[in-house]
N, C-alpha and C. Protein backbone atom coordinates (compact mmCIF):
# COMPACT_ATOMS: atom_id res chain seq x y z
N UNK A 1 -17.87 3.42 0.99
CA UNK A 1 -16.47 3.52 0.61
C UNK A 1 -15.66 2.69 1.58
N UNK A 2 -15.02 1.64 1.10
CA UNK A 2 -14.30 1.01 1.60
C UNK A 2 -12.37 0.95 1.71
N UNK A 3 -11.35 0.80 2.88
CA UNK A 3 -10.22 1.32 2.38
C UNK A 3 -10.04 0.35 1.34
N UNK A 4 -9.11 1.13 0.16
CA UNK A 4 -8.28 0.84 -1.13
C UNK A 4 -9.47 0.86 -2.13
N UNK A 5 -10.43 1.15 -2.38
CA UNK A 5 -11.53 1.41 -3.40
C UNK A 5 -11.54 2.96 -3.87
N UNK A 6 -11.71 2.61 -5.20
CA UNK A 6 -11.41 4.05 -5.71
C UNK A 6 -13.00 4.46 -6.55
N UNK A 7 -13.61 5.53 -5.73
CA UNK A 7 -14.92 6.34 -6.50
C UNK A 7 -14.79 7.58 -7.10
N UNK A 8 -15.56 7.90 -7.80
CA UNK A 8 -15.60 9.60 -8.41
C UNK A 8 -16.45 10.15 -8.02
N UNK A 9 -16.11 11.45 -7.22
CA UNK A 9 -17.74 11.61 -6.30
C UNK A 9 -17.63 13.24 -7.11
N UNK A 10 -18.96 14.21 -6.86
CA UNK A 10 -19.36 15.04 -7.78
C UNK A 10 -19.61 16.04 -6.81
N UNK A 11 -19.38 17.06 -6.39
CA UNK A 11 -19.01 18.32 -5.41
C UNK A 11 -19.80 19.33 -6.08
N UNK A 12 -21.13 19.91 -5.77
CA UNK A 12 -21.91 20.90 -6.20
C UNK A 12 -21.77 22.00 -5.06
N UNK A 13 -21.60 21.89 -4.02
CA UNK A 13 -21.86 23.47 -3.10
C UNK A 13 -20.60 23.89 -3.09
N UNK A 14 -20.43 25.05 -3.33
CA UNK A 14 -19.39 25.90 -3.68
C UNK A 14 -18.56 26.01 -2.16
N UNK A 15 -19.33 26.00 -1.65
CA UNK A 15 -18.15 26.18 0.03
C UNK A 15 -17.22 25.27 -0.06
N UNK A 16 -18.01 24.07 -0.30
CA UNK A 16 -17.33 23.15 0.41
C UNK A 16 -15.88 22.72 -1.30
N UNK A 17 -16.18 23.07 -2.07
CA UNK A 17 -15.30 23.36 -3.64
C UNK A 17 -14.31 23.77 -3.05
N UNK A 18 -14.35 25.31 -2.62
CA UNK A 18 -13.50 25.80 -2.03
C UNK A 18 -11.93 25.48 -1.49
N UNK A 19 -12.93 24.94 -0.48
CA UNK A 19 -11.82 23.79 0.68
C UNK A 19 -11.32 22.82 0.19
N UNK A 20 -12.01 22.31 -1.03
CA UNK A 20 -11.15 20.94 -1.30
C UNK A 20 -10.04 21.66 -2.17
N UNK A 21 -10.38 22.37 -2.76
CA UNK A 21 -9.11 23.54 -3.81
C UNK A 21 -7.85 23.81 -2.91
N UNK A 22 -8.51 24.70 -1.72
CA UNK A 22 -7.23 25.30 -0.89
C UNK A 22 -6.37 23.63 -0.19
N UNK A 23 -7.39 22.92 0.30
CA UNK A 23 -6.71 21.43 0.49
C UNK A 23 -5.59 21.00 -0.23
N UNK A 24 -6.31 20.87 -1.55
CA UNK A 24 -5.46 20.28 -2.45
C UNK A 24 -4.13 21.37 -2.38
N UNK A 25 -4.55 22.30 -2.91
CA UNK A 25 -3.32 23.28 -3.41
C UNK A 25 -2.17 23.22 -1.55
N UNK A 26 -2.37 23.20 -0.85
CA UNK A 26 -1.72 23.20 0.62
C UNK A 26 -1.15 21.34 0.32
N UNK A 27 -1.42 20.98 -0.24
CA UNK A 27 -0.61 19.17 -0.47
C UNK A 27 -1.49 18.52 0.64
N UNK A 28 -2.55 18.92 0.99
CA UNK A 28 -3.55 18.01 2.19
C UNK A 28 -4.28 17.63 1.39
N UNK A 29 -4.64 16.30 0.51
CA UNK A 29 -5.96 16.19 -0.26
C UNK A 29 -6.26 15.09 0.38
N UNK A 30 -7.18 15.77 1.66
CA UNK A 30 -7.44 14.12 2.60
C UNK A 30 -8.82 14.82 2.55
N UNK A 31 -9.68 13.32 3.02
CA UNK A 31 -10.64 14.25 3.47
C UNK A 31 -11.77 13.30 4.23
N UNK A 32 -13.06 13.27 4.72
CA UNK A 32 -13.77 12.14 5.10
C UNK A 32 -14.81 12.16 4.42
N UNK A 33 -15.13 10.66 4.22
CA UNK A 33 -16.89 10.15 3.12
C UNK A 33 -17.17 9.82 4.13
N UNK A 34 -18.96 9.94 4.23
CA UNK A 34 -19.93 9.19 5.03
C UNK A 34 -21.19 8.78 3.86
N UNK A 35 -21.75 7.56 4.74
CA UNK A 35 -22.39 6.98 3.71
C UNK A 35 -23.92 7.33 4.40
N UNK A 36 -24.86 7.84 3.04
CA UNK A 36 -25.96 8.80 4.02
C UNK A 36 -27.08 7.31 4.34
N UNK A 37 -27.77 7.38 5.42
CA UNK A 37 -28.53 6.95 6.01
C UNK A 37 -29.61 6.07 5.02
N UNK A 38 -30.11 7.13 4.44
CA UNK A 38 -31.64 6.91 3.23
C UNK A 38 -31.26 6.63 1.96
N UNK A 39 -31.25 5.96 1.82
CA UNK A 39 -31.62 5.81 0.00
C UNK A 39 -31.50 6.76 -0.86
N UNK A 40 -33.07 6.76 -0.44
CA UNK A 40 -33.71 7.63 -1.31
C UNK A 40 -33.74 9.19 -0.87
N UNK A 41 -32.79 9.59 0.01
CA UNK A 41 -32.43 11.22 0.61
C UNK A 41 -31.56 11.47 -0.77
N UNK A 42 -32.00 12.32 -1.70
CA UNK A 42 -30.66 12.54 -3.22
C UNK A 42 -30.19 14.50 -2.66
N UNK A 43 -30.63 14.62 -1.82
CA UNK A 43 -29.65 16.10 -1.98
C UNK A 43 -28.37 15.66 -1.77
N UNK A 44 -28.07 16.83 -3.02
CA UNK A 44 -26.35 17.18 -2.60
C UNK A 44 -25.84 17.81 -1.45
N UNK A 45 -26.44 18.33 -0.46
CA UNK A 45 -25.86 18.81 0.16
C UNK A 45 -26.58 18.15 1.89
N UNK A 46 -25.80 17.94 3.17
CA UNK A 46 -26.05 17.25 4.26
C UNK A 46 -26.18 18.22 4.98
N UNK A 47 -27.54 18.93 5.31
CA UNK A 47 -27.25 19.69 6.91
C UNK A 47 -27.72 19.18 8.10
N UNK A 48 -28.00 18.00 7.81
CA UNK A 48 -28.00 17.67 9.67
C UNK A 48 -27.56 16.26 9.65
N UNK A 49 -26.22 15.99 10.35
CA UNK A 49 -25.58 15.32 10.63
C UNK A 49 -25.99 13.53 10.96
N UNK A 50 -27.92 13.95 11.60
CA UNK A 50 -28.32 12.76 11.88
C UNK A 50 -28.76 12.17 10.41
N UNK A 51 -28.50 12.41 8.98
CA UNK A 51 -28.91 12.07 7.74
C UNK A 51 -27.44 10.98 7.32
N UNK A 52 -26.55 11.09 7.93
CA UNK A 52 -25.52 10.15 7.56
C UNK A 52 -24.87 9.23 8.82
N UNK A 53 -24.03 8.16 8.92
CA UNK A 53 -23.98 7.15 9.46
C UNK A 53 -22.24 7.51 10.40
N UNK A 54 -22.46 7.88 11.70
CA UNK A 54 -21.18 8.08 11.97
C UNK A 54 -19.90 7.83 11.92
N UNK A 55 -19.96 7.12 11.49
CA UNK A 55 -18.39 6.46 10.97
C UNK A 55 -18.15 6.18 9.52
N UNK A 56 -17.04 6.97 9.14
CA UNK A 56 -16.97 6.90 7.76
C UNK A 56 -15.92 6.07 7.18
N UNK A 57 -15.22 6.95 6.32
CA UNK A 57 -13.85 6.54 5.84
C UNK A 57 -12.98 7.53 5.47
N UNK A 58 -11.61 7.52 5.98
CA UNK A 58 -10.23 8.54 5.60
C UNK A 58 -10.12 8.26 4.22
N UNK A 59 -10.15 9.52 3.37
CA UNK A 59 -10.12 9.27 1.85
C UNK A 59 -8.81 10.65 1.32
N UNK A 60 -7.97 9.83 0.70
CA UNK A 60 -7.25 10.55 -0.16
C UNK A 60 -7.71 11.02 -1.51
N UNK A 61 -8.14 12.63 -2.22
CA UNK A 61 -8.24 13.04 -3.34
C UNK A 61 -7.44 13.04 -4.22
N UNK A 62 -7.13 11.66 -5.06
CA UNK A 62 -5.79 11.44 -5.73
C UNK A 62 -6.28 12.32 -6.94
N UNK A 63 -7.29 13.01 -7.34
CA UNK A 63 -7.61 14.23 -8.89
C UNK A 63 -8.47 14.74 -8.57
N UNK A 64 -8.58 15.31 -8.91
CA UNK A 64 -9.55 16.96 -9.10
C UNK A 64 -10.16 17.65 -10.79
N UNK A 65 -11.22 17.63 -10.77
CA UNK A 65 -11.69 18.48 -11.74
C UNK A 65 -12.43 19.58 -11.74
N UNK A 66 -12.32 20.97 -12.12
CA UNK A 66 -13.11 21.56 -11.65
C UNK A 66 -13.92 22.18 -13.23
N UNK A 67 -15.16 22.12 -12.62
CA UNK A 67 -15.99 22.61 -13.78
C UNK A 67 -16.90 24.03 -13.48
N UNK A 68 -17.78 24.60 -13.75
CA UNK A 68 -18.54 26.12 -14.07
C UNK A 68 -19.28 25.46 -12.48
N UNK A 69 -19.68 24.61 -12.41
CA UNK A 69 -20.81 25.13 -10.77
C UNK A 69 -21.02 23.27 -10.52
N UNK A 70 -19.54 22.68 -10.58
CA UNK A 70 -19.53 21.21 -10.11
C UNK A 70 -18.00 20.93 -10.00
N UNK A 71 -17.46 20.54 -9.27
CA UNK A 71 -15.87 19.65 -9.08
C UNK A 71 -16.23 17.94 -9.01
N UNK A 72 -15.47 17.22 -9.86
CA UNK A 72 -15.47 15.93 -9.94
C UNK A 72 -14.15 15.75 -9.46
N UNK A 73 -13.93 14.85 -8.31
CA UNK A 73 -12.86 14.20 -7.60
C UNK A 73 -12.85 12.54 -7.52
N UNK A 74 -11.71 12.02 -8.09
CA UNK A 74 -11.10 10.89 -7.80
C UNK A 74 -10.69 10.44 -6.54
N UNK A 75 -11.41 9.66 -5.39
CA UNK A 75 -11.13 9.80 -4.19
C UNK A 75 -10.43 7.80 -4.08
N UNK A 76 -9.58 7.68 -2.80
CA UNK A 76 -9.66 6.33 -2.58
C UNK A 76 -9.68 6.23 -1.08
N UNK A 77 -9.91 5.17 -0.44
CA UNK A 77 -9.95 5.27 0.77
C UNK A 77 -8.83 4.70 1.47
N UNK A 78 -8.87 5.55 2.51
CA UNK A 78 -7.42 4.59 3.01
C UNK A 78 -7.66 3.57 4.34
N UNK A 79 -8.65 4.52 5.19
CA UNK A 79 -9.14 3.45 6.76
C UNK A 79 -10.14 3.88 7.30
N UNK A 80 -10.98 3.46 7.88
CA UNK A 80 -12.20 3.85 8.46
C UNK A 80 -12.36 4.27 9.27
């Protein structure tokens, strides 16, 4: 994710749903992307920190969708 590029990224663990909800709804829809390490690593979900690349990008959630056990968000980036 690069700043001013706009992706649709796909939110399956419910925690982290959560937070982007109360985010959004509080007028904070910021948030940070990291780009994971492997390829071929496809979980949705990151628990150890050394699986993604430390430096990411500041991303604004300009939409939100929420579905039964997935949220689809419209993100863009703003700076790295």
């Amino acid at each position: 994710m690069f700043p001013r590029f706009v992706k649709m990224v796909e939110v399956t663990d419910k925690s982290l749903m959560s937070l982007i909800k109360q985010k959004c709804d509080l007028a904070l829809p910021y948030a940070g992307a990291f780009l994971k390490k492997n390829d071929n690593n496809e979980a949705d979900v990151i628990t150890n920190l050394d699986d993604i690349y430390n430096i990411g990008t500041f991303v604004q959630i300009t939409e939100f969708q929420e579905f039964n056990n997935r949220m689809r968000l419209i993100i863009q980036g703003h700076r790295r």
